[in-house]
Protein backbone atom coordinates (compact mmCIF):
# COMPACT_ATOMS: atom_id res chain seq x y z
CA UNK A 1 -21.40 15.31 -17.68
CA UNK A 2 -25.06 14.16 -15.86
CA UNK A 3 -27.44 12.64 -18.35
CA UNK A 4 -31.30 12.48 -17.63
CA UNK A 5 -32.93 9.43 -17.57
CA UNK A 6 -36.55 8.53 -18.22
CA UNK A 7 -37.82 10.48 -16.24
CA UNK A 8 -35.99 13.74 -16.85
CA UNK A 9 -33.76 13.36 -13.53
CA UNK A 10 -30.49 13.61 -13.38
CA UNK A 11 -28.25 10.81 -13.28
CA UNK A 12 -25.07 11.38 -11.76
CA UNK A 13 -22.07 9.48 -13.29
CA UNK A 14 -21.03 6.05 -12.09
CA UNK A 15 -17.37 4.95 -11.09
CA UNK A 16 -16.77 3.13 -14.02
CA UNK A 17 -14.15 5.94 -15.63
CA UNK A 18 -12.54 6.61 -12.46
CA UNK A 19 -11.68 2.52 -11.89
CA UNK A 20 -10.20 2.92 -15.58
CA UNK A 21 -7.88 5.76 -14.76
CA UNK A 22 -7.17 3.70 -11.22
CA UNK A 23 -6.18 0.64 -13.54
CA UNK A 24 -4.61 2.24 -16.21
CA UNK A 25 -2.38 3.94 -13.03
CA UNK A 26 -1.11 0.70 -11.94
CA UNK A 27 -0.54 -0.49 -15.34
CA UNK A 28 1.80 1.98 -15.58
CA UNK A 29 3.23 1.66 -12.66
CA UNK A 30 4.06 -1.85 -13.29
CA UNK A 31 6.12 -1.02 -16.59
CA UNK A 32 7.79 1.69 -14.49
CA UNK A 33 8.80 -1.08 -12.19
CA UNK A 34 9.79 -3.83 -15.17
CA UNK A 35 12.39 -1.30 -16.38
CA UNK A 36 13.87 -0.08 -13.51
CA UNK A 37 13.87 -3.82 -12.35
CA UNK A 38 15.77 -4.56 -14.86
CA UNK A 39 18.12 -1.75 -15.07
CA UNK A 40 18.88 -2.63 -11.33
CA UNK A 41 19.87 -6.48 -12.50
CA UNK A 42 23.91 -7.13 -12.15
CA UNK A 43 25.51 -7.26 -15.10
CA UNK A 44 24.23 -10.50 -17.59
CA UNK A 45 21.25 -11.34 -15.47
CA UNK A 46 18.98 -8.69 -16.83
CA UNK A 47 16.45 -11.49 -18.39
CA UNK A 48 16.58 -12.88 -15.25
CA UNK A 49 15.03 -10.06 -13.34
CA UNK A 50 12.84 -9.28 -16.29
CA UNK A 51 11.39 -13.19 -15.89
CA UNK A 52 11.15 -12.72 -12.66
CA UNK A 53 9.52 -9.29 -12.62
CA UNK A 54 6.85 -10.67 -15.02
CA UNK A 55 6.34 -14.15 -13.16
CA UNK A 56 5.47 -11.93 -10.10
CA UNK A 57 3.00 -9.10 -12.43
CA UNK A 58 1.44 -12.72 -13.87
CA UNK A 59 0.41 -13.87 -10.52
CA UNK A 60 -0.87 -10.32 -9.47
CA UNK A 61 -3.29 -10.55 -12.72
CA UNK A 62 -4.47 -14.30 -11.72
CA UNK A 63 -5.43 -12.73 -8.68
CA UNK A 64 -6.50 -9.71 -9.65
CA UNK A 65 -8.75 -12.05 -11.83
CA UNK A 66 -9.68 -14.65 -9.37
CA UNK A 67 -10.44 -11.92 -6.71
CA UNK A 68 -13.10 -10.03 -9.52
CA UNK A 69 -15.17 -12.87 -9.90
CA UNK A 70 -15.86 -13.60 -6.15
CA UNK A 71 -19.48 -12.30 -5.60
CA UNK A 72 -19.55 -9.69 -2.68
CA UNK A 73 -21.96 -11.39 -0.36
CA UNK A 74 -19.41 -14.49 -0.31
CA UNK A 75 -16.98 -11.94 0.23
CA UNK A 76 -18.26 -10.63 3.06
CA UNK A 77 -19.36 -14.08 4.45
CA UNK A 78 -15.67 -15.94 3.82
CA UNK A 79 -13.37 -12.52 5.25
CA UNK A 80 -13.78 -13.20 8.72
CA UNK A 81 -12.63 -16.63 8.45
CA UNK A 82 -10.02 -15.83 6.17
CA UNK A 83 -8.63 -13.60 8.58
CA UNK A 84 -8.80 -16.10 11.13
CA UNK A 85 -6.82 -18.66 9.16
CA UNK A 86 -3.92 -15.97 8.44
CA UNK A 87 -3.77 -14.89 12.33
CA UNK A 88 -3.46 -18.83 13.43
CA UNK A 89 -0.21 -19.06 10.63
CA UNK A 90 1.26 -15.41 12.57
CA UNK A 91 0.79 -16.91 15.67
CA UNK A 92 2.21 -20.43 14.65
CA UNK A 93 5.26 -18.85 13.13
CA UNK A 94 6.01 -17.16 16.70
CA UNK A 95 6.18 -20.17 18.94
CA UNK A 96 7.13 -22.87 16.30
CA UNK A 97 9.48 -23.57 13.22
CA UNK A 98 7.00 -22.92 10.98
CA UNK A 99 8.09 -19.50 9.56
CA UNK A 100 12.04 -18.22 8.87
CA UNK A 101 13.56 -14.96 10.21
CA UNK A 102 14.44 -11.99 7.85
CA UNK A 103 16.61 -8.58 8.76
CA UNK A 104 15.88 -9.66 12.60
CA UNK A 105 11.94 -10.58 11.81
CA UNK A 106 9.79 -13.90 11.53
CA UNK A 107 7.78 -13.01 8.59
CA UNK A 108 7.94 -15.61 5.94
CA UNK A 109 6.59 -18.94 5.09
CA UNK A 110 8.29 -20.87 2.26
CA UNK A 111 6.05 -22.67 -0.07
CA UNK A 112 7.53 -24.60 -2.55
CA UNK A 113 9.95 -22.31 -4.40
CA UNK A 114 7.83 -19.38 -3.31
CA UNK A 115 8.80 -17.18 -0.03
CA UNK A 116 5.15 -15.56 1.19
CA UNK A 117 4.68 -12.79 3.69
CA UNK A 118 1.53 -13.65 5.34
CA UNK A 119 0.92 -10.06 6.87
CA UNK A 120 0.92 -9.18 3.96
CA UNK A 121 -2.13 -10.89 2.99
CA UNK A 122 -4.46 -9.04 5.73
CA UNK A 123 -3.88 -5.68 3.48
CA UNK A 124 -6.41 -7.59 1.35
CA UNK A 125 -8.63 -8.79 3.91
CA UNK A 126 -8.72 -6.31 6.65
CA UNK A 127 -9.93 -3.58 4.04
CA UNK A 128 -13.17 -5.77 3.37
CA UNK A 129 -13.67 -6.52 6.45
CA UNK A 130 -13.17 -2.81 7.72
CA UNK A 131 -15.86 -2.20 4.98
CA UNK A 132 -18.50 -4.78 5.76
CA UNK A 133 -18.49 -3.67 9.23
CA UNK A 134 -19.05 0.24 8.73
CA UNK A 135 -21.66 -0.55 5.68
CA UNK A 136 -23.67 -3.50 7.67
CA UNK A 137 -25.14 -0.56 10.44
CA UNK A 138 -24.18 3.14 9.80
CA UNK A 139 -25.39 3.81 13.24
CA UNK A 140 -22.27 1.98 14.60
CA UNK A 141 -19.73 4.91 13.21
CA UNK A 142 -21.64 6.96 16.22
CA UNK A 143 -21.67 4.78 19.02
CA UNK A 144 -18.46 4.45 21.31
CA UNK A 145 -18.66 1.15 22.69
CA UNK A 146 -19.07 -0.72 18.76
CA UNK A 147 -15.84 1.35 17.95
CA UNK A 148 -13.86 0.27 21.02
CA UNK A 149 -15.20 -3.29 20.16
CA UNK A 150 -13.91 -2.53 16.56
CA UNK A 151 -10.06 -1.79 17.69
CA UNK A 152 -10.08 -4.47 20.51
CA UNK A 153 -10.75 -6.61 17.12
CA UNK A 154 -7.87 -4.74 15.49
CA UNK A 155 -5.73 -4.95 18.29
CA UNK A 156 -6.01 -8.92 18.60
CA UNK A 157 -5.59 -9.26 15.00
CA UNK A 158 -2.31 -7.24 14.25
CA UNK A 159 -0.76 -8.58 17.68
CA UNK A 160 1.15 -11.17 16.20
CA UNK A 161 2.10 -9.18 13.61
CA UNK A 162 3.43 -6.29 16.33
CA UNK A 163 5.70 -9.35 17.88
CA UNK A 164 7.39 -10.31 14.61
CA UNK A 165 8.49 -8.08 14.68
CA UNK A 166 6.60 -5.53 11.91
CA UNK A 167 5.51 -2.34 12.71
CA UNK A 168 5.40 -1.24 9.79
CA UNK A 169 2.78 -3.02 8.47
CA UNK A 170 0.73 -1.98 11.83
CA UNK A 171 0.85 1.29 11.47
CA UNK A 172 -0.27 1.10 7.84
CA UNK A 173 -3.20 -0.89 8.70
CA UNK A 174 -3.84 1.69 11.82
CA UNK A 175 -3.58 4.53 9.08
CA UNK A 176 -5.77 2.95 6.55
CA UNK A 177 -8.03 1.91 9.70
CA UNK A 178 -8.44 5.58 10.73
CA UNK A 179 -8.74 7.40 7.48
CA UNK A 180 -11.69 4.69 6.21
CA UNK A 181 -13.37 4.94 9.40
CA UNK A 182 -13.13 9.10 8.73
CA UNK A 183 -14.36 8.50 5.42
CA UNK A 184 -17.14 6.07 6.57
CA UNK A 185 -18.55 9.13 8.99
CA UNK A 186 -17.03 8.32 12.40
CA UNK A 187 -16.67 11.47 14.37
CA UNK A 188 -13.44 13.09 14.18
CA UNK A 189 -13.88 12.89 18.56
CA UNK A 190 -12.97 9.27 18.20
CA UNK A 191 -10.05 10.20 15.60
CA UNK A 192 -8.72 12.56 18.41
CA UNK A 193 -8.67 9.88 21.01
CA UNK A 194 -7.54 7.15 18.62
CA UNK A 195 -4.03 8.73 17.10
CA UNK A 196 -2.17 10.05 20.31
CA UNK A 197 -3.08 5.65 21.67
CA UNK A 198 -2.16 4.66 18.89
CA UNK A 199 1.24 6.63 19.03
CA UNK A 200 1.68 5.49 22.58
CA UNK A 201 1.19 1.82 21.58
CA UNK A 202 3.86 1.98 18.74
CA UNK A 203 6.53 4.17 20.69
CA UNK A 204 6.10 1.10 23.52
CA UNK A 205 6.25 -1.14 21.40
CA UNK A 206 9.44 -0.37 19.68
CA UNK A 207 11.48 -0.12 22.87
CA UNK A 208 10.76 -3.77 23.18
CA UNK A 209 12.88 -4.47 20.12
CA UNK A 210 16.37 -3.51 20.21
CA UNK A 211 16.74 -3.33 16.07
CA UNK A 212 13.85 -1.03 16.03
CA UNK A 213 14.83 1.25 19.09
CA UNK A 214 18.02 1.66 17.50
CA UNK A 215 17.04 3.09 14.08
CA UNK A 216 14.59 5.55 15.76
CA UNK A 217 17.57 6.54 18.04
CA UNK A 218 19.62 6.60 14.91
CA UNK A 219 17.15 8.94 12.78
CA UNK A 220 16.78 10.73 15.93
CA UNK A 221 20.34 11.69 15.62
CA UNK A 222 19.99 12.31 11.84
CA UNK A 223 22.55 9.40 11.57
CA UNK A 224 21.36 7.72 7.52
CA UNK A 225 22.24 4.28 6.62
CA UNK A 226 24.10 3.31 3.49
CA UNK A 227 21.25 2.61 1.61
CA UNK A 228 19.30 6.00 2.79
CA UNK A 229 22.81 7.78 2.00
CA UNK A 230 23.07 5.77 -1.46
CA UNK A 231 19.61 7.10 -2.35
CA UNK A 232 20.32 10.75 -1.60
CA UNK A 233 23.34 10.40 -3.78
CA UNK A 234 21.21 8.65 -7.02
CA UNK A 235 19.22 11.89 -6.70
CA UNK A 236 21.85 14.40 -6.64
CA UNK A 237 23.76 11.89 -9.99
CA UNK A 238 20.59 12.10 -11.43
CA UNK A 239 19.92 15.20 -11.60
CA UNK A 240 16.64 16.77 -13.61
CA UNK A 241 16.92 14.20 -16.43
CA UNK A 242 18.97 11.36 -15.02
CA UNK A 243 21.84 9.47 -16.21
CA UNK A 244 19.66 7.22 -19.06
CA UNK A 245 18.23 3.32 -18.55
CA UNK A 246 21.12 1.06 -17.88
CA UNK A 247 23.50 4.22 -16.79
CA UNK A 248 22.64 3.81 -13.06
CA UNK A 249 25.84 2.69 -10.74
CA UNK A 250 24.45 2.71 -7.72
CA UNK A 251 22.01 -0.07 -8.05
CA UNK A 252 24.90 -2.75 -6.82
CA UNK A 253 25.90 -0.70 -4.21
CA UNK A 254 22.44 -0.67 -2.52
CA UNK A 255 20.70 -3.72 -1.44
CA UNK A 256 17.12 -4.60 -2.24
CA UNK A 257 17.50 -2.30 -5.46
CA UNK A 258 14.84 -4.09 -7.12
CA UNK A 259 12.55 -4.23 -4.18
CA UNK A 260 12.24 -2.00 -1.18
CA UNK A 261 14.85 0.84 -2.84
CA UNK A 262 14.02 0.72 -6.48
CA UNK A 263 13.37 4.43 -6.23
CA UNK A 264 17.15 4.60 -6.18
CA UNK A 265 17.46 3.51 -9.62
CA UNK A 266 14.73 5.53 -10.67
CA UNK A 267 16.18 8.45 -9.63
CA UNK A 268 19.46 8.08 -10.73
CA UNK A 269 18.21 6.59 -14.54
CA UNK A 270 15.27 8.67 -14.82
CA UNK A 271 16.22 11.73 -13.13
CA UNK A 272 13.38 14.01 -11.14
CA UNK A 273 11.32 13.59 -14.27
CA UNK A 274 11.14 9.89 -13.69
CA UNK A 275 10.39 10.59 -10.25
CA UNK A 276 8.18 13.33 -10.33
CA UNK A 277 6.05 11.44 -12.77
CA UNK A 278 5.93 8.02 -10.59
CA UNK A 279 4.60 10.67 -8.10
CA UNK A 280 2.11 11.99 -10.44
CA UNK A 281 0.96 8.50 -11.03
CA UNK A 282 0.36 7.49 -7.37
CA UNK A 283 -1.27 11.07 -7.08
CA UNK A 284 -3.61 10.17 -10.29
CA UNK A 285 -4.46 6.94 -8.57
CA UNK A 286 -5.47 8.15 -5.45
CA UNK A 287 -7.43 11.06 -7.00
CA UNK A 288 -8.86 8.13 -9.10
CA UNK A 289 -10.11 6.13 -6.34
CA UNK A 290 -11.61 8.93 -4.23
CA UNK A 291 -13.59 9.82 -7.36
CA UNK A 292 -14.73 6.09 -7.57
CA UNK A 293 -15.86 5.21 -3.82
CA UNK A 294 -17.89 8.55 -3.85
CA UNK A 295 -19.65 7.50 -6.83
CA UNK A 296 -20.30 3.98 -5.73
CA UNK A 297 -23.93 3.11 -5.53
CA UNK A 298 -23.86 0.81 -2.32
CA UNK A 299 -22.24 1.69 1.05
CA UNK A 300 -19.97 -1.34 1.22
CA UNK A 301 -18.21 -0.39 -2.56
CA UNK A 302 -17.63 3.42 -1.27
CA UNK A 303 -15.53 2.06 1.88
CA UNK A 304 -14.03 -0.75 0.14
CA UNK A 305 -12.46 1.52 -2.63
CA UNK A 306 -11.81 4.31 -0.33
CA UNK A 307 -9.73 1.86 1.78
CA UNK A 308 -8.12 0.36 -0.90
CA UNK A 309 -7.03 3.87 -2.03
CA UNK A 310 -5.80 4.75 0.91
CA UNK A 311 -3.77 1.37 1.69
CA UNK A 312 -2.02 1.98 -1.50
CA UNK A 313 -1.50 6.03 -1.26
CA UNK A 314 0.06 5.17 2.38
CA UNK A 315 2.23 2.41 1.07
CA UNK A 316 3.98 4.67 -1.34
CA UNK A 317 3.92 7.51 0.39
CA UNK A 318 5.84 5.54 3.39
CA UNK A 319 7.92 3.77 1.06
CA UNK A 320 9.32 7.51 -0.54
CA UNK A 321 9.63 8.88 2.59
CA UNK A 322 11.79 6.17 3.82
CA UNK A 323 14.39 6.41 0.64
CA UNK A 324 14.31 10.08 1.02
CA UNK A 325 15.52 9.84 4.89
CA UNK A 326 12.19 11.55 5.68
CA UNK A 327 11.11 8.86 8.34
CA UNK A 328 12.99 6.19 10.13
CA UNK A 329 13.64 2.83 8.03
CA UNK A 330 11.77 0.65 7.36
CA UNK A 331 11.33 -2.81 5.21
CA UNK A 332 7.98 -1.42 2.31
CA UNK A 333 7.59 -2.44 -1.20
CA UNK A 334 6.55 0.51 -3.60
CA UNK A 335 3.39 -0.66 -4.43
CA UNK A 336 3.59 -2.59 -7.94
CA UNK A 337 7.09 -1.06 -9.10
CA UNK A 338 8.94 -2.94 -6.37
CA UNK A 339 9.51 -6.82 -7.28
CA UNK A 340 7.70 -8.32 -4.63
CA UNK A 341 5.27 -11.57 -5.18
CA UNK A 342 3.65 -11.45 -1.70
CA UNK A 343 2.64 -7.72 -1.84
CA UNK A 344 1.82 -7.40 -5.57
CA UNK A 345 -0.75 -10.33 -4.45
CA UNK A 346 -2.06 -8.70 -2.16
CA UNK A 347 -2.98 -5.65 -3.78
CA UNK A 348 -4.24 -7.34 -6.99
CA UNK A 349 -6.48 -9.17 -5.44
CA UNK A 350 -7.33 -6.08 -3.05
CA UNK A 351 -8.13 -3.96 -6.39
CA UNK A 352 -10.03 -7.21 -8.08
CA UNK A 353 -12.21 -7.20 -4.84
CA UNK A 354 -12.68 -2.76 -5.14
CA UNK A 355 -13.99 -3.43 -8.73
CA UNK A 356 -16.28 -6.01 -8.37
CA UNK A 357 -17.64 -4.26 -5.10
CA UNK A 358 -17.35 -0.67 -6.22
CA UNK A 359 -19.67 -1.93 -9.65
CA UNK A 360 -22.28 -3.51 -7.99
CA UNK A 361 -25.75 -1.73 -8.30
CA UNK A 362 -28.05 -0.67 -5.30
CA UNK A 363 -30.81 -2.63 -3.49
CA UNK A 364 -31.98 0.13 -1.65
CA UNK A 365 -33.70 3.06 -1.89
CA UNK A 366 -31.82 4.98 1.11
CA UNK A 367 -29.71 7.22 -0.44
CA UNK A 368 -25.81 6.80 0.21
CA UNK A 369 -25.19 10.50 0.80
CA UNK A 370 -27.21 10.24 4.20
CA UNK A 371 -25.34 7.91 5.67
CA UNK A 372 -21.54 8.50 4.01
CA UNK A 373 -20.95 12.32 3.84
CA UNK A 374 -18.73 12.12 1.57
CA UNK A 375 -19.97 10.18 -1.72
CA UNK A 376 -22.14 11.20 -4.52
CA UNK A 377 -24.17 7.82 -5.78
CA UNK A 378 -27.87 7.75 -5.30
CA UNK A 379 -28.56 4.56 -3.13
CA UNK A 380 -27.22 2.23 -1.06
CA UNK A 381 -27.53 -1.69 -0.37
């Protein structure tokens, strides 16, 4: 409910509820994905995965952490140079020894013990700097040569990601690029122009690659793979209640159970109720964070949590779709189920970042409903 303040006007409520639910969300999701991790474990090394699962939630907190207590003016200052650093390590792992291949791709560096993703890092930064663009001038949403200048930027940045190949993790980007730039105010005339290039760019693209041609010529033919065909099964053995925790059979017979196709043993132990509510969940989040960047005071919180929102709702939604045969395959982590260091990193430290920005008071007078049509906070800064 809106309280009054001193001076009898309303005060419209802050986001500090809807980052709650938004947290509790992905607390939940991470015990969803500690069980089912472990349920997917071959037989005896069950307190393996379960160590391993944690290790992985333990660094997403430190980050999560580490990434709250970074003031948002340094933010904003240290992204661009951040990004820079992780586009020279893309572009080093194309033309030297410096990364290793994976299911036909160059996408990891091994440090230490530790195998990291480093495209997966610019889910972190690409959202703040999305944001600190749109929320430095407004006026740039309406003018077409700043947004052309915006996805020449893009374009340059996510090229060596294109030719590891992961186009994936493009179009995600692309998506959450689109929908925050929607959210920010950009006129839907630029939206109109920017999907059907966008498509073009990604069909082209994909020919180049003869891994990735051939599952879109295989989904084109409705031709599954084992592990899409292994997932359909879990959720016809499943059924409405599923088979119990530690009942699952299936989870040895797909690979990257405990990662990319966990949703396999969730259906099959869990049922469609243990689906249908790690749907709910995601849906609660999302709902959650659209709640939260319309009630953020200053213009660079709103966009920040609306594209961190949307970077996880895409992720998820992607990542069901491809289990369910629903779009061609692809490599995705379910955002913090899936037992994944480099991407539950990422994320952390992308929601640590949200919080601290979304929190922040106003230090202006303008209000934020003038310039974002879409949030509900009183000021912007």
């Amino acid at each position: 409910m809106s309280t009054l303040d001193l001076q009898g006007k309303k005060q419209r409520p802050g986001p500090q509820s809807a980052l709650a639910g938004m947290l509790l969300c992905v607390g939940m999701l991470a015990a969803f994905g500690v069980i089912a991790g472990v349920s997917a474990a071959a037989p005896g090394e069950g307190w393996d995965s379960l160590r391993l699962h944690a290790s992985h939630l333990l660094i997403g907190l430190v980050a999560f952490l580490a990434a709250y207590s970074i003031p948002t003016h340094r933010l904003r200052a240290v992204a661009p140079g951040l990004v820079m650093i992780v586009w020279i390590v893309l572009a080093a792992m194309l033309f030297t020894n410096f990364g290793h291949s994976s299911h036909a791709a160059e996408r990891w560096v091994r440090i230490g013990g530790f195998s990291l993703q480093p495209s997966v890092l610019l889910q972190t930064l690409w959202p703040v700097l999305l944001a600190s663009w749109a929320a430095k001038d407004p006026l740039r949403l309406l003018q077409p040569l700043h947004l052309i200048r915006l996805m020449a930027g893009f374009g340059l940045m996510v090229l060596p990601v294109l030719f590891q190949p992961d186009l994936g993790s493009v179009l995600i980007l692309l998506g959450v690029t689109g929908i925050t730039l929607f959210f920010a105010g950009v006129s839907l005339r630029f939206l109109r122009v920017l999907v059907p290039v966008a498509v073009l760019v990604l069909v082209t693209a994909s020919s180049l690659f003869t891994h990735v041609s051939s599952r879109l010529e295989q989904f084109a033919n409705r031709e599954h793979g084992t592990q899409v065909t292994r997932a359909l099964e879990a959720f016809q053995l499943g059924g409405p209640l599923g088979r119990g925790p530690g009942q699952g059979e299936l989870a040895e017979w797909v690979p990257e159970s405990d990662t990319d196709f966990i949703l396999v043993v969730i259906a099959e132990e869990w049922g469609l109720i243990g689906t249908g509510s790690l749907w709910v969940l995601y849906v609660a989040l999302t709902v959650c964070g659209v709640v939260a960047a319309r009630r953020c005071e200053r213009r660079f919180g709103a966009v920040l949590t609306a594209a961190a929102t949307v970077m996880i709702s895409i992720q998820a939604a992607l990542n069901m779709a491809v289990v369910t045969g629903v779009v061609p395959p692809k490599g995705l982590p379910l955002p913090f189920v899936s037992r994944g260091g480099t991407s539950v990193l990422a994320l952390a430290a992308l929601l640590g970042l949200t919080l601290r920005a979304c929190l922040e008071k106003r230090k202006s007078q303008v209000p934020v409903e003038e310039l974002i049509p879409w949030t509900e906070s009183s000021a912007v800064g």
